[in-house]
Protein backbone atom coordinates (compact mmCIF):
# COMPACT_ATOMS: atom_id res chain seq x y z
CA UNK A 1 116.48 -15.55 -46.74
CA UNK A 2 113.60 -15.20 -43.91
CA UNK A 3 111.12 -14.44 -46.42
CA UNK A 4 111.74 -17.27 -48.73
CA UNK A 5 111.47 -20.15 -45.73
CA UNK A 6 107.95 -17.82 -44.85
CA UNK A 7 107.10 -18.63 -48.26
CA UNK A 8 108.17 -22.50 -47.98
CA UNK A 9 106.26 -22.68 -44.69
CA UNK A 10 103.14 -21.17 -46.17
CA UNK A 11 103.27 -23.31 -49.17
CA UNK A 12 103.56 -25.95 -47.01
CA UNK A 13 100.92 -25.29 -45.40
CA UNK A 14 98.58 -24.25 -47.95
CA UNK A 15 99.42 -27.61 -49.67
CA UNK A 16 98.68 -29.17 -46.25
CA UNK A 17 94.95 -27.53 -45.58
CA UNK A 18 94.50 -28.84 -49.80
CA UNK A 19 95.09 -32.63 -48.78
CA UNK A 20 93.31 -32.18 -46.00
CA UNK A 21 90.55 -30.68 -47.38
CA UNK A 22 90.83 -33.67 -50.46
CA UNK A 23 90.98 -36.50 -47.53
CA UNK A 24 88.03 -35.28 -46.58
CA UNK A 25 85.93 -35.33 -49.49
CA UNK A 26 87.50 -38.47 -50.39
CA UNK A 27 86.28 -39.81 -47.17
CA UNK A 28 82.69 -38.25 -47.36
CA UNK A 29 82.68 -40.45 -50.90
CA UNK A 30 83.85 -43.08 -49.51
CA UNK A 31 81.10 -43.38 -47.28
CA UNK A 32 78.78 -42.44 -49.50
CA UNK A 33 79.52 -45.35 -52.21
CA UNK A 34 79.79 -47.46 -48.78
CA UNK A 35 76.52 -47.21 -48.41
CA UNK A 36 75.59 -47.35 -51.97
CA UNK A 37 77.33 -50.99 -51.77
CA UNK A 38 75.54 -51.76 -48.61
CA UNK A 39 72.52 -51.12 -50.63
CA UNK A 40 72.85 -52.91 -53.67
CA UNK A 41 74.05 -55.54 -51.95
CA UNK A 42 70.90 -55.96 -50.41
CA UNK A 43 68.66 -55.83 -53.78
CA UNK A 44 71.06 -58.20 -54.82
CA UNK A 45 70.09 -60.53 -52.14
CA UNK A 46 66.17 -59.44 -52.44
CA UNK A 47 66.62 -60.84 -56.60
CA UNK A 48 68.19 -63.65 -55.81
CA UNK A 49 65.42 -64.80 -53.52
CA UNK A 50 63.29 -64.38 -55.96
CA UNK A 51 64.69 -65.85 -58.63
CA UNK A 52 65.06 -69.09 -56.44
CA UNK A 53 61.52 -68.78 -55.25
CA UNK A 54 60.13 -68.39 -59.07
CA UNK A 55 62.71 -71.33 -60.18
CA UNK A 56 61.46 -73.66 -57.39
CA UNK A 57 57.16 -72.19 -58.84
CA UNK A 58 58.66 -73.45 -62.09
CA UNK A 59 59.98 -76.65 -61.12
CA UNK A 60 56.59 -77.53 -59.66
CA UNK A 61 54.62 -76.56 -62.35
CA UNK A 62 56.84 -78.35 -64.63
CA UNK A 63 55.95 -81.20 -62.09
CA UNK A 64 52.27 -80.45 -61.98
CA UNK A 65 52.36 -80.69 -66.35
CA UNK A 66 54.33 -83.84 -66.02
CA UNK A 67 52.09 -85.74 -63.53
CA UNK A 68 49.07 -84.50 -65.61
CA UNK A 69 50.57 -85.72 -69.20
CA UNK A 70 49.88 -89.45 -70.07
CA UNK A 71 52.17 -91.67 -71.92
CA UNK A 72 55.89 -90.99 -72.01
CA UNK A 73 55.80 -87.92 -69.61
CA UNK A 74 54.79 -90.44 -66.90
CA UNK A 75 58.47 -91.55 -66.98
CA UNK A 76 59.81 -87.76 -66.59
CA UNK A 77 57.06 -87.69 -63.58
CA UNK A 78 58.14 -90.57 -61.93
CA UNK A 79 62.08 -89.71 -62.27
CA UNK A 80 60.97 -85.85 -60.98
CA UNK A 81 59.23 -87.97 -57.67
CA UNK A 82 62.02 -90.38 -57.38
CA UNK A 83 64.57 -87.38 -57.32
CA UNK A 84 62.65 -85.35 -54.75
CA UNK A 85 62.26 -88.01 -52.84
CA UNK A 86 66.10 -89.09 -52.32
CA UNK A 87 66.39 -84.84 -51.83
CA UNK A 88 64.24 -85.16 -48.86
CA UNK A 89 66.00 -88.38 -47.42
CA UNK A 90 68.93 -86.76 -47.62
CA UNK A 91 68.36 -83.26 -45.72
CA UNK A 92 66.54 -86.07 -43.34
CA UNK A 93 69.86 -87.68 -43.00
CA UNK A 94 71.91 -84.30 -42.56
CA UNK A 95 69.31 -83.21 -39.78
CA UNK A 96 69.79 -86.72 -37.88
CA UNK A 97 73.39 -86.28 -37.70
C-alpha cells in the first residue's frame, strides 16, 4: 500500500515538473510572438504613413493636372481649391477653440 501512494506521489510529481516545464515554453512563446506583434505593429504603422503621404503626392498632382488642363477641368480645379480651402478654415477654427 506504501509503494503504490510512492508511485501516486511520483506521478504526481513527474506530471508536475511536465506542466511546468510546458508553462515555460509556453511562456518563452509567448514572449516571443509578443514581440513579433510589437513588431509588425510597427511596419504596420511605418505603411500606413506612407500610404497617406503617397495619397496626399497624388492628390496634389491630381491638383497640379487639374489647374494645368483648360476648359472643363477648370471647374474640377476650382471645386479641388474651394474644398481645401474650407479644410484649412476649419482646422483654423478647431485650433482657435
Amino acid at each position: 500500500m506504501k509503494s503504490e501512494y510512492n508511485e501516486l506521489i511520483i506521478n504526481f510529481r513527474n506530471k508536475i515538473q511536465e506542466l511546468i516545464t510546458l508553462y515555460n515554453k509556453l511562456k518563452e512563446e509567448n514572449i516571443g510572438l509578443r514581440q513579433e506583434l510589437s513588431g509588425l505593429s510597427d511596419r504596420i504603422e511605418e505603411k500606413e504613413k506612407m500610404i497617406r503621404e503617397i495619397e496626399e503626392k497624388n492628390e496634389k498632382l491630381r491638383l497640379g493636372k487639374a489647374l494645368t488642363v483648360s476648359g472643363i477641368d477648370t471647374n474640377d480645379a476650382k471645386a479641388r481649391i474651394n474644398l481645401l480651402v474650407r479644410e484649412i478654415d476649419k482646422c483654423i477654427a478647431l485650433l482657435n477653440r
